[in-house]
Protein backbone atom coordinates (compact mmCIF):
# COMPACT_ATOMS: atom_id res chain seq x y z
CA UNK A 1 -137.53 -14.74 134.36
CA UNK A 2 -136.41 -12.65 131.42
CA UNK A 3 -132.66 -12.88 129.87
CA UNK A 4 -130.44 -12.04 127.09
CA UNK A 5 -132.15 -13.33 123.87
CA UNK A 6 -129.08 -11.83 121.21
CA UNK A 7 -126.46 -10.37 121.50
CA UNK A 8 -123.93 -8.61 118.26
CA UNK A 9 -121.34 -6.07 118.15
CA UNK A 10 -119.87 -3.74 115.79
CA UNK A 11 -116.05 -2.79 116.05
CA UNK A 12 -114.60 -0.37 113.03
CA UNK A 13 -112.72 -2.36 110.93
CA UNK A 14 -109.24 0.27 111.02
CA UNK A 15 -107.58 -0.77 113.75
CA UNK A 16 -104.75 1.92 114.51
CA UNK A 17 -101.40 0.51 115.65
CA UNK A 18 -100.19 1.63 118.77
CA UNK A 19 -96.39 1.28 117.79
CA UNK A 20 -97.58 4.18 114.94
CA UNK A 21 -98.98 6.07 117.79
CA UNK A 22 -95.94 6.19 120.04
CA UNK A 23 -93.96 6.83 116.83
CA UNK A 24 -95.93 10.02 116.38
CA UNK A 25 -95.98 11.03 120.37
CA UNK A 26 -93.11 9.11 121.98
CA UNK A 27 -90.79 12.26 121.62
CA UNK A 28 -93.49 14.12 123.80
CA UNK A 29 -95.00 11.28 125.39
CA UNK A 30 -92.64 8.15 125.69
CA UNK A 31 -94.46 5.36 126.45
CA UNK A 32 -93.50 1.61 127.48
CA UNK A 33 -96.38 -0.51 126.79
CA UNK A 34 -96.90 -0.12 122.66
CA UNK A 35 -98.42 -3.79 122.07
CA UNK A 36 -101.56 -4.34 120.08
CA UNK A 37 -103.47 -1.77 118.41
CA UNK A 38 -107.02 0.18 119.52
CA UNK A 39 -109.90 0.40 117.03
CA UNK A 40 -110.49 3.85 114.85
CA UNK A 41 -114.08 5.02 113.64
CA UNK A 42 -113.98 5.96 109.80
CA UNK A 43 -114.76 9.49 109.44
CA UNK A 44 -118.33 8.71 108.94
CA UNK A 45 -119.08 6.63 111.56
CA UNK A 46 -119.95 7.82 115.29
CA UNK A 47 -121.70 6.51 117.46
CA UNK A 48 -125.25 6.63 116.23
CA UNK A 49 -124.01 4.59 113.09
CA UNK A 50 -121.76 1.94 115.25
CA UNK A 51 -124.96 1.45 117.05
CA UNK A 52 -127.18 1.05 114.01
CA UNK A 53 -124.64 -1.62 112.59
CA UNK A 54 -124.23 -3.56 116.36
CA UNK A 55 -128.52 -3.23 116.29
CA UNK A 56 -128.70 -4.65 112.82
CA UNK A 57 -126.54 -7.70 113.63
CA UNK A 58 -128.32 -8.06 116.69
CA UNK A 59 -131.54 -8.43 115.21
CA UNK A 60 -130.94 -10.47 112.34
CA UNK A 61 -130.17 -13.46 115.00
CA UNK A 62 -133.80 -13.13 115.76
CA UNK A 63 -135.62 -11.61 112.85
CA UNK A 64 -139.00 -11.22 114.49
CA UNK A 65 -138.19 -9.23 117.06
CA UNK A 66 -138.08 -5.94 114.76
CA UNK A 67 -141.38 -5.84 115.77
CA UNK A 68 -141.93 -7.27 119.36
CA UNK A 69 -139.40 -4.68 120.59
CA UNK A 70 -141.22 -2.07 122.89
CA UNK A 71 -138.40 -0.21 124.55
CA UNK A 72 -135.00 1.24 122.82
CA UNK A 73 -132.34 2.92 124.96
CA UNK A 74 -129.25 4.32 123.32
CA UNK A 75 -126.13 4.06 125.64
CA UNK A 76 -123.05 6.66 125.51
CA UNK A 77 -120.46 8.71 127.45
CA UNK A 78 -119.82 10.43 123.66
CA UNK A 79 -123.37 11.69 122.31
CA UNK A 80 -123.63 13.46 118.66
CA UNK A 81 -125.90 15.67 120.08
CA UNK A 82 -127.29 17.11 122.92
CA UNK A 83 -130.26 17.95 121.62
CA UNK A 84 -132.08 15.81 119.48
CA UNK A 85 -132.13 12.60 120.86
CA UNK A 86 -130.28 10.05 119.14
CA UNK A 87 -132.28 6.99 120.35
CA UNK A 88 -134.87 8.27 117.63
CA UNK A 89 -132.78 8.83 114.56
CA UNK A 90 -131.34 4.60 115.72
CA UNK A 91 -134.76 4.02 116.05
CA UNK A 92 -135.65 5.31 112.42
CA UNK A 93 -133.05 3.47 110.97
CA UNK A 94 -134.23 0.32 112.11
CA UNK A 95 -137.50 0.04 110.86
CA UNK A 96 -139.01 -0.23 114.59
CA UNK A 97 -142.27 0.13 115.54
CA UNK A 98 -143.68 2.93 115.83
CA UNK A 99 -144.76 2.57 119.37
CA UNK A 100 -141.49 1.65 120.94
CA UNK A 101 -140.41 4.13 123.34
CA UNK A 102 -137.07 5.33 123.29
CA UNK A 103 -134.67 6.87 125.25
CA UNK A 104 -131.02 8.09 125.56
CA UNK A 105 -128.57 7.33 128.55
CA UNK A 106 -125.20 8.69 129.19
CA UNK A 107 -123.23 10.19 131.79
CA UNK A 108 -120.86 6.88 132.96
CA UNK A 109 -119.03 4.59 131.25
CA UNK A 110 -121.41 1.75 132.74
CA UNK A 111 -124.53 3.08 131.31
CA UNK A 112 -124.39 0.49 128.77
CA UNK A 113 -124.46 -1.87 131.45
CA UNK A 114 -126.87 -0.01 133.26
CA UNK A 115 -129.44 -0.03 130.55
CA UNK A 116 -129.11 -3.90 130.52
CA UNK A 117 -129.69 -3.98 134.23
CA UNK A 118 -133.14 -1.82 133.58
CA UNK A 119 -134.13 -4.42 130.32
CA UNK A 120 -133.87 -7.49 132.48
CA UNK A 121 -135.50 -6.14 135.59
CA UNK A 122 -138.64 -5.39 133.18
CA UNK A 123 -141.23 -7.15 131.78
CA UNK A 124 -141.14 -5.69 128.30
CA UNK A 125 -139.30 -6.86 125.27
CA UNK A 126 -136.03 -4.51 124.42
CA UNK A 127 -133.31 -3.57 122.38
CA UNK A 128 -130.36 -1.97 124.09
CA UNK A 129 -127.66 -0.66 122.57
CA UNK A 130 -124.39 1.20 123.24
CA UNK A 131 -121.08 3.07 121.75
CA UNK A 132 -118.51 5.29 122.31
CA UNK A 133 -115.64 7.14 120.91
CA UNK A 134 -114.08 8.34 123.88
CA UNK A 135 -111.70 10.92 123.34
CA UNK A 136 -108.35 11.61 125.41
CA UNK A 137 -105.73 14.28 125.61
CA UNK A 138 -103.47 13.61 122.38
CA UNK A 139 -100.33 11.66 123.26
CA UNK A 140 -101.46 9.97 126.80
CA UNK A 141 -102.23 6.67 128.27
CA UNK A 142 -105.87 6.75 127.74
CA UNK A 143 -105.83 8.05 123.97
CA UNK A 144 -103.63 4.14 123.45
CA UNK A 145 -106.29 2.47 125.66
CA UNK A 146 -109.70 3.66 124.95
CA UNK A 147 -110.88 2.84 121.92
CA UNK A 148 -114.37 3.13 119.24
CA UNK A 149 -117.15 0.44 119.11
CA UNK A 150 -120.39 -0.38 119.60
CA UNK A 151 -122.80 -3.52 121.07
CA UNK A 152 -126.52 -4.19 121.08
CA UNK A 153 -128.25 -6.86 122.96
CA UNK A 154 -131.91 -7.83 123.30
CA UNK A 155 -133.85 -8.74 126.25
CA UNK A 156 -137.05 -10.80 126.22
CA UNK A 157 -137.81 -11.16 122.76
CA UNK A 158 -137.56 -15.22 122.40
CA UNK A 159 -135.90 -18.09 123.90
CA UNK A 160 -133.15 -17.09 125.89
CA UNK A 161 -128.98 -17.37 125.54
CA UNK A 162 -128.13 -16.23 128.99
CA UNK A 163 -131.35 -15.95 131.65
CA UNK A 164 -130.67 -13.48 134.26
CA UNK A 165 -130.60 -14.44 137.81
CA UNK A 166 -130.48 -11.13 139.69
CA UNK A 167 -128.30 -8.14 140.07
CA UNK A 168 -127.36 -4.83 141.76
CA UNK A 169 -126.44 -1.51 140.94
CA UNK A 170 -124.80 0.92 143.43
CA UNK A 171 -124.36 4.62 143.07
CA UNK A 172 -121.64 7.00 144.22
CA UNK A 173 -119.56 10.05 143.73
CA UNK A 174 -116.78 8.83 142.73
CA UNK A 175 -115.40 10.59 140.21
CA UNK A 176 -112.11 8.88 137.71
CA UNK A 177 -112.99 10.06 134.56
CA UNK A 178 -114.72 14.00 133.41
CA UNK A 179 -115.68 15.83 130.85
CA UNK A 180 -117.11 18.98 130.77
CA UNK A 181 -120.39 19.30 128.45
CA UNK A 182 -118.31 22.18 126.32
CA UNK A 183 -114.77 20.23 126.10
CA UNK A 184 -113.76 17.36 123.69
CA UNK A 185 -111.51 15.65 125.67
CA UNK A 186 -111.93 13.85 128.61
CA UNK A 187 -109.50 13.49 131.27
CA UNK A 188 -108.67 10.52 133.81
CA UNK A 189 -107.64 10.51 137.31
CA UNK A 190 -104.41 8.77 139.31
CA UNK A 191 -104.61 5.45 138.40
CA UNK A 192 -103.95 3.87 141.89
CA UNK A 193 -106.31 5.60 143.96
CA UNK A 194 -109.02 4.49 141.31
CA UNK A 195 -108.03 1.45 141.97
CA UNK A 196 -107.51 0.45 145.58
CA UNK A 197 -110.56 3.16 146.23
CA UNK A 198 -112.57 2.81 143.70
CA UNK A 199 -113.02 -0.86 141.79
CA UNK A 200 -111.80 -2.91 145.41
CA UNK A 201 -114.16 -1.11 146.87
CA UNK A 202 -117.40 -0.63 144.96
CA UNK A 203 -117.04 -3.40 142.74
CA UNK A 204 -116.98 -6.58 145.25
CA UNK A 205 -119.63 -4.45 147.04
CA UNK A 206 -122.01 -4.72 143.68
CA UNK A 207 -121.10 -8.57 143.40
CA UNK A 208 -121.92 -9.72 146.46
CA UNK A 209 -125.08 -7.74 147.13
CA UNK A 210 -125.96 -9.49 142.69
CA UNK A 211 -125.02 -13.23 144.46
CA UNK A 212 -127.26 -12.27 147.42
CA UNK A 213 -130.23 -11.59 144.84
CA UNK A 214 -129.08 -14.74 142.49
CA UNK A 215 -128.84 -16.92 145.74
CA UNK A 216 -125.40 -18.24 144.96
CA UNK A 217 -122.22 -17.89 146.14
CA UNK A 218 -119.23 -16.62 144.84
CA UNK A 219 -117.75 -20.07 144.08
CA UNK A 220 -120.72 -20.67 141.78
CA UNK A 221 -119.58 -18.51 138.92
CA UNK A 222 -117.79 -19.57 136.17
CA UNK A 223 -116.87 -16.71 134.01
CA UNK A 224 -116.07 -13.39 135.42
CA UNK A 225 -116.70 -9.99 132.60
CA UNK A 226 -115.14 -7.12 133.92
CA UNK A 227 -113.86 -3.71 131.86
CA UNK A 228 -111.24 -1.66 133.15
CA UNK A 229 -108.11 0.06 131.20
CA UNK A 230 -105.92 -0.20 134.73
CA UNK A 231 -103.94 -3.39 134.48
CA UNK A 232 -104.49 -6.33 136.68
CA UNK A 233 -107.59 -4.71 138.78
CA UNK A 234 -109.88 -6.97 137.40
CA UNK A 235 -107.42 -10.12 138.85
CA UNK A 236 -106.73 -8.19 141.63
CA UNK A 237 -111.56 -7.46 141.70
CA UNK A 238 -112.03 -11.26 141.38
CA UNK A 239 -109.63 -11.90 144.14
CA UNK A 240 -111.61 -9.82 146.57
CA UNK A 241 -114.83 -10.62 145.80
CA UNK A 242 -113.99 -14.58 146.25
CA UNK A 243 -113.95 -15.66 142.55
CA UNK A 244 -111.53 -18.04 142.36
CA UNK A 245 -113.45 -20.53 140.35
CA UNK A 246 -114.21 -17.99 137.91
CA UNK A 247 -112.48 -17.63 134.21
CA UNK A 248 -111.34 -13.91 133.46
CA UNK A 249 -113.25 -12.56 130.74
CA UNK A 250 -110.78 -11.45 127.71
CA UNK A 251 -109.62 -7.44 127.98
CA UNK A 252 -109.38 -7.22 124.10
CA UNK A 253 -107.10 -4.91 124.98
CA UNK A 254 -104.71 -5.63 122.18
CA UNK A 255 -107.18 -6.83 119.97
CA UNK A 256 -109.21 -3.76 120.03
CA UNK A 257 -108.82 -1.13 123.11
CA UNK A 258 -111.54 -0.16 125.97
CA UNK A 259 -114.97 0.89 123.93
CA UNK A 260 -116.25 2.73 126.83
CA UNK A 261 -119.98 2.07 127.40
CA UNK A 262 -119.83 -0.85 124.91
CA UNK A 263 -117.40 -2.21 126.45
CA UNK A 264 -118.57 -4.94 129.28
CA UNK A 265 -120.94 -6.36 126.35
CA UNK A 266 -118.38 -6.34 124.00
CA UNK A 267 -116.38 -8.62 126.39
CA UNK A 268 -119.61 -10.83 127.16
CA UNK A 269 -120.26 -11.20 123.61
CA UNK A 270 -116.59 -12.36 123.35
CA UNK A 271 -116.89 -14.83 126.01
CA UNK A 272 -120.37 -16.09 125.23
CA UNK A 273 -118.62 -18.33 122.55
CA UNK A 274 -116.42 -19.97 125.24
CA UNK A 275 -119.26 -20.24 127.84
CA UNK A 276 -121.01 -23.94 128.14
CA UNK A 277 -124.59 -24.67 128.92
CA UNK A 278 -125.36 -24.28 132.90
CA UNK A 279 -122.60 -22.23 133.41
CA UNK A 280 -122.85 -18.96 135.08
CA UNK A 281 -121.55 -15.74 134.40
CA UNK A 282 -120.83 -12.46 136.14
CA UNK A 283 -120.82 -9.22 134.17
CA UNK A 284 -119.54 -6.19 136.16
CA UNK A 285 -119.00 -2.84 135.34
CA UNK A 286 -117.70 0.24 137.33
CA UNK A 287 -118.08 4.13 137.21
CA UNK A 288 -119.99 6.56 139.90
CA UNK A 289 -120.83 3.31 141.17
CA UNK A 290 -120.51 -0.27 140.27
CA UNK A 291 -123.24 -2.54 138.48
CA UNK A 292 -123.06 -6.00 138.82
CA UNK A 293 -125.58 -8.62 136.70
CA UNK A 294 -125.38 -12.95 137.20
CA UNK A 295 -126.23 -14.42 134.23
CA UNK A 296 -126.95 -18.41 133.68
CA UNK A 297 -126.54 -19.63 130.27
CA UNK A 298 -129.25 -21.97 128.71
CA UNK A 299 -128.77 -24.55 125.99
CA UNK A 300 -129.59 -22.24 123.49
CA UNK A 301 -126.20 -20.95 123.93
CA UNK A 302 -124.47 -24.11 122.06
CA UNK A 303 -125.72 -22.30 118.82
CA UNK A 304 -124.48 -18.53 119.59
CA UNK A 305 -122.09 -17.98 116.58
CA UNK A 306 -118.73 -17.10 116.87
CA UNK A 307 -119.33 -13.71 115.65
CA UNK A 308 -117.61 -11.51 117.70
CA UNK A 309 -114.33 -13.45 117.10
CA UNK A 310 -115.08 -12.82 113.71
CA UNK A 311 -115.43 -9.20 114.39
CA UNK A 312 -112.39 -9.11 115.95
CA UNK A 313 -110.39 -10.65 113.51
CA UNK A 314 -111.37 -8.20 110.65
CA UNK A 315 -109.86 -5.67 110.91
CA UNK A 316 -106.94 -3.03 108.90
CA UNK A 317 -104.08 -2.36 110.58
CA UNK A 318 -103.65 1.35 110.59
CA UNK A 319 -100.00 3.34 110.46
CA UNK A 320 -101.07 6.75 110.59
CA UNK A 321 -101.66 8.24 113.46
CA UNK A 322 -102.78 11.47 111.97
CA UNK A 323 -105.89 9.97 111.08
CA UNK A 324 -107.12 10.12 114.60
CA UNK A 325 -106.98 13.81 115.40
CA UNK A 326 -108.22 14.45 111.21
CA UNK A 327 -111.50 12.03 111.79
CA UNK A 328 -111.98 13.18 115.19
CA UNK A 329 -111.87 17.09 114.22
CA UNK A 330 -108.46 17.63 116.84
CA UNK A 331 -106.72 18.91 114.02
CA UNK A 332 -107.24 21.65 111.27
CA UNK A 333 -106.34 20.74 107.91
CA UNK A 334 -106.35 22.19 104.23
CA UNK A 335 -109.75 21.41 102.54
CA UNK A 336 -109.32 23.37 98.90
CA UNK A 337 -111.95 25.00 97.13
CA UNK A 338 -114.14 21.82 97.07
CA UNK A 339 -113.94 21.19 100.59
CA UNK A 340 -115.53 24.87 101.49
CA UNK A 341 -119.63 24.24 101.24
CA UNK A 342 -121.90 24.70 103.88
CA UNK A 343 -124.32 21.48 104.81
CA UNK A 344 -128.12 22.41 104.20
CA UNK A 345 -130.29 21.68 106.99
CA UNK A 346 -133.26 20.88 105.26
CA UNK A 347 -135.23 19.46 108.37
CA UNK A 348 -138.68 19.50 106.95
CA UNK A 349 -137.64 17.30 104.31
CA UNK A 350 -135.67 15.24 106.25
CA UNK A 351 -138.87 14.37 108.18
CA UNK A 352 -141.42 13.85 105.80
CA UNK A 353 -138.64 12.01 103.90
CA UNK A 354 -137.39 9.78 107.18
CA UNK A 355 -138.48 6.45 106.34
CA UNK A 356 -136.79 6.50 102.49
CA UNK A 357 -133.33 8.43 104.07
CA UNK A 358 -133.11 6.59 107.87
CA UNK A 359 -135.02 3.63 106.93
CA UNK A 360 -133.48 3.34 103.45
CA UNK A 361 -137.68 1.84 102.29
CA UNK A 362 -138.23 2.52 98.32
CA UNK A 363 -141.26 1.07 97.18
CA UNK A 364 -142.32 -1.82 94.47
CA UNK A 365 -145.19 -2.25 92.52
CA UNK A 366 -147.23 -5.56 93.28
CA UNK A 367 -148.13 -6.38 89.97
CA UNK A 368 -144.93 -5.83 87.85
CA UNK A 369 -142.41 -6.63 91.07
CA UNK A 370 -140.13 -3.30 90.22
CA UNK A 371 -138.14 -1.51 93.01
CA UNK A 372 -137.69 2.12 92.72
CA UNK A 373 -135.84 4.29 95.14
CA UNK A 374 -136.56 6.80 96.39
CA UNK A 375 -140.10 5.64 96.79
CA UNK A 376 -142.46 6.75 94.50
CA UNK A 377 -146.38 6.12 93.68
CA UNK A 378 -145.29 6.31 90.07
CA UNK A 379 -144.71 2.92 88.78
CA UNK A 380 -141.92 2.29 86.33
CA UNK A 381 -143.25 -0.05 82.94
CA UNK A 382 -141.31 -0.74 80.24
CA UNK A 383 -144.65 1.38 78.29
CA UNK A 384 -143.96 4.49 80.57
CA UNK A 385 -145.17 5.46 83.80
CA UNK A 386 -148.45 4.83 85.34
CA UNK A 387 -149.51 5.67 88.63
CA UNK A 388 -150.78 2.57 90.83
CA UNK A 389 -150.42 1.57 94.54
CA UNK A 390 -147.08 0.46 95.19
CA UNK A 391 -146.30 -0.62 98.47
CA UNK A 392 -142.88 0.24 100.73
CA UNK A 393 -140.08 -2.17 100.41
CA UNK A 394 -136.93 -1.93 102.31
CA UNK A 395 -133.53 -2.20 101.20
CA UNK A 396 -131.29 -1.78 103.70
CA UNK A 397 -130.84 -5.31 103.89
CA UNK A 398 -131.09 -6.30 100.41
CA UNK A 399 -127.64 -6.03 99.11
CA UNK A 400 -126.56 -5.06 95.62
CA UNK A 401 -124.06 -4.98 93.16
CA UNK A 402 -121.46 -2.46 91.79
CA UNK A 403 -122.17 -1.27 87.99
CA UNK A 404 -119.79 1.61 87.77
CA UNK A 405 -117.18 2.47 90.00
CA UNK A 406 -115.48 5.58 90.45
CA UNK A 407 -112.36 6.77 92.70
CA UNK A 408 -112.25 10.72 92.72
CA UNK A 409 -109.28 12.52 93.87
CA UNK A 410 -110.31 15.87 93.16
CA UNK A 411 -114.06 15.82 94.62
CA UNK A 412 -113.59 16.91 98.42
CA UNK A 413 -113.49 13.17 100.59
CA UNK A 414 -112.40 13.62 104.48
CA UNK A 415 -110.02 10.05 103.34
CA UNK A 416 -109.66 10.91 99.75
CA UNK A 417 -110.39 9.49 96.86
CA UNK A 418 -114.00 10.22 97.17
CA UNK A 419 -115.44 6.56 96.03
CA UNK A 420 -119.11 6.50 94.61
CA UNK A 421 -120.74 4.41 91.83
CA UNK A 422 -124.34 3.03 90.45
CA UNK A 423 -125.69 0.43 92.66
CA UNK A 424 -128.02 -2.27 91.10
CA UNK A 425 -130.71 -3.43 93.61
CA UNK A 426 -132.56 -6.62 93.63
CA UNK A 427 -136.36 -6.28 92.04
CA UNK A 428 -134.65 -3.38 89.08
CA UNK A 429 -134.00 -0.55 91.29
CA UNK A 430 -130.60 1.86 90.06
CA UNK A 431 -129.09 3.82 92.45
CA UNK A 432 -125.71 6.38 93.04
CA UNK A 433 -124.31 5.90 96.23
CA UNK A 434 -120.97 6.78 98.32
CA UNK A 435 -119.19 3.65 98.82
CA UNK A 436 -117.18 3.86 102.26
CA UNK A 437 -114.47 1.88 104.68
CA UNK A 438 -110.82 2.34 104.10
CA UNK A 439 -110.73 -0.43 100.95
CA UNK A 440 -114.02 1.39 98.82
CA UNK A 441 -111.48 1.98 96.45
CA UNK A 442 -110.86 -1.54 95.42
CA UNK A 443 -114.67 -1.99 94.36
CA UNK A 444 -115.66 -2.80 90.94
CA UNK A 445 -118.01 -3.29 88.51
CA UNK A 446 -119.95 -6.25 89.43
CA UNK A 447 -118.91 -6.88 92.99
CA UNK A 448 -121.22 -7.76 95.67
CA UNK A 449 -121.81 -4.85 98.20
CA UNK A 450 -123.95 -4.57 101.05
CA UNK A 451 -125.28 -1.29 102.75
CA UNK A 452 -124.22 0.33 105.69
CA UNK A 453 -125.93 3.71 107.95
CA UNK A 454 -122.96 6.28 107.95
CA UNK A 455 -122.62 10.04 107.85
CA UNK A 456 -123.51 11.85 104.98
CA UNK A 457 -122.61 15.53 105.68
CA UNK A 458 -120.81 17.41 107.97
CA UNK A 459 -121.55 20.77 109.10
CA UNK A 460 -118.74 21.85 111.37
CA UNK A 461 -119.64 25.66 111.93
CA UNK A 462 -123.54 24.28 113.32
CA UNK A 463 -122.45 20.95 114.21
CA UNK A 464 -125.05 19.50 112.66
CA UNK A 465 -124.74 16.07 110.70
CA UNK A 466 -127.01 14.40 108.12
CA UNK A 467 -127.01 10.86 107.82
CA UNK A 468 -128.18 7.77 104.67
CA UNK A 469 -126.73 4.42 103.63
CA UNK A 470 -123.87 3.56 102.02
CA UNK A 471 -122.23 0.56 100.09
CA UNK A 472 -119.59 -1.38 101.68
CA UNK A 473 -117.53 -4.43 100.03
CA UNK A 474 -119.88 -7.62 101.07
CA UNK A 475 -118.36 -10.58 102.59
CA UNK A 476 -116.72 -13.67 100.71
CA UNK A 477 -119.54 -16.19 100.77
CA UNK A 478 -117.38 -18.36 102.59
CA UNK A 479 -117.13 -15.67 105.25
CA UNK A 480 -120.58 -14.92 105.57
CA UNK A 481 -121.90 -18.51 106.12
């Protein structure tokens, strides 16, 4: 039987304070519960580059797999675009065979979940991965609740951390949360009748029909994973379906907020570092429907880093609450003269150019080990050039380090200054590159910096969006190990 083989997520590392957001609303919108904060995408990130970053950190806990993986499905309730499909451009980016067929899922906030369900009821080795930016009416409950993020897992690619016992999905019309294709915002239904009607209804359903499948009962679980903004249903869930052996999964509501399709991972990934060999676990999810998965967790599991914690834990505490309706387009704002240039949508390029600007591959020559980037078959000697075969080498994660800095307040930045600089690149290669995150500013000449898959350009008028790598402050060694 297949299972979970990795798991990793990705979390933006502002973290906007939800005292500053009743500060900013609580004259329109008073609101008692102000604890904690919710996490806040950069304005380059969405969530085609929070799933990139949660993929990366997925895979590099099992290396290999980059090229086992036959199946990739991109989960969201928030997609870029409706037409391409995303699941190729995260597919690009991660170097993955070219025969692995992907796909894009949507529609509910469990689709995450319900991509899992698919992976694990399949024979074929996958990579799932999901996030959101949900987006609420300025001022309410659910803009303090719902939050950005992203999560990848993989399913049958190596020994397992969590092998899957069984599981059921149910479907219905019930409808707590819409968005219509043409509107930004989404907007949420009375919180009571989603409750007593919705998750004690549908969810216990889901969970007992998962136990029927795993051939345990409901006292066999140890760890219950359940997402839901309304506070105390997932007790009040556990209660009704008969859990009362079973240890509530972490909210991270005040750590974090809701990430929407991410979310029930996100949770799991929290709890895997608490969860002991032979113990069982019970991942639910709700929305048009409920999706329940039992999960039994293998000795591998003793070695699952504390990442997520980690994760967690990094994060910038943000005061402005203007920041959300800037990154997030709400709100029209004074660009200047610099900020006024249209985006060129050089698609033919782009494509014949995808593996050097998604997949971030230059190319080295075998004989004098140079890197160059972009790639060339020009080789670079120290007598001149010289054409010979070089052969691709990526760089994405390589790592460099900074050998001029610059902070530019009067270049156009969405979070000004605008923060670029020379990157040096292991094996010779030179290259000028945006350096992003809220701190970018405080790099310098000689620090270590690793890349990142953002935004490049914005093109509000077409909505289009171009995106390449970018160099982010690397992590104290200490840190990192």
């Amino acid at each position: 039987m297949t299972g979970i083989t990795a798991l990793a997520i990705h979390l933006p590392r502002l973290r906007l304070q939800r005292t500053a957001m009743a500060a900013a609303m609580g004259w329109l919108c008073p609101r008692a519960e102000t604890r904690g904060a919710r996490t806040l995408a950069y304005w380059d990130e969405d969530p085609i580059t929070m799933a990139v970053a949660a993929a990366r950190a997925c895979l590099a806990q099992v290396p290999e797999a980059r090229t086992a993986v036959r199946a990739l499905t991109f989960a969201t309730t928030t997609p870029v675009f409706a037409e391409p499909q995303q699941a190729s451009l995260v597919h690009a980016a991660l170097r993955l065979p070219e025969a692995t067929r992907a796909q894009d899922v949507g529609g509910t906030m469990r689709c995450g979940l319900l991509a899992l369900h698919a992976a694990l009821e399949s024979s074929e080795p996958a990579l799932l991965t999901a996030a959101d930016m949900p987006l609420n009416t300025p001022g309410g409950t659910a803009e303090m609740r719902y939050a950005d993020g992203g999560v990848s897992a993989l399913v049958g690619c190596g020994p397992d951390l969590l092998t899957y016992r069984g599981g059921a999905s149910l479907s219905a019309p019930f409808i707590e949360r819409y968005r219509a294709a043409d509107r930004p915002l989404a907007t949420d239904w009375e919180e009571r009748w989603v409750r007593e009607e919705g998750f004690l209804d549908l969810v216990p359903r889901a969970i007992a029909e998962a136990l029927g499948k795993a051939q345990l009962s409901a006292a066999d679980i140890d760890h219950f994973v359940l997402p839901c903004v309304i506070p105390g249903a997932a007790k009040a869930v556990a209660q009704a379906a008969g859990l009362s052996r079973a240890k509530l999964a972490q909210p991270l509501d005040l750590e974090c907020g809701d990430t929407g399709a991410a979310h029930a991972l996100v949770m799991l990934a929290r709890a895997m570092e608490d969860i002991r060999p032979g113990e069982r676990v019970l991942v639910a999810q709700f929305g048009q429907g409920a999706t329940a998965l039992v999960l039994e967790a293998t000795e591998a599991i003793s070695a699952f880093p504390a990442a997520a914690s980690a994760v967690l834990a990094d994060g910038i505490a943000e005061p402005n609450y203007l920041k959300l309706p800037i990154f997030r387009g709400l709100m029209p704002w004074e660009r200047g003269l610099r900020g006024r240039f249209p985006v060129n949508e050089a698609l033919t390029t782009a494509y014949r150019n995808a593996e050097a600007l998604l997949g971030f591959v230059g190319s080295r020559s075998p004989e004098t080990g140079q890197v160059q980037f972009p790639p060339s078959r020009l080789a670079v000697a120290e007598t001149g050039l010289f054409a010979e075969t070089q052969q691709p080498w990526p760089l994405a994660d390589l790592g460099g380090t900074v050998a001029t800095a610059t902070a530019d307040r009067l270049a156009f930045s969405r979070s000004p200054p605008n923060c670029y600089g020379l990157i040096d690149i292991p094996g010779g290669a030179r290259l000028m590159m945006d350096f992003t995150d809220p701190d970018a500013e405080r790099l310098s000449p000689g620090d270590a910096v690793r890349f990142v898959f953002r935004i490049k350009d914005l093109d509000e008028r077409a909505g289009f969006r171009r995106y390449f790598w970018k160099a982010v402050a690397a992590p104290a060694p200490s840190a990192a190990a």
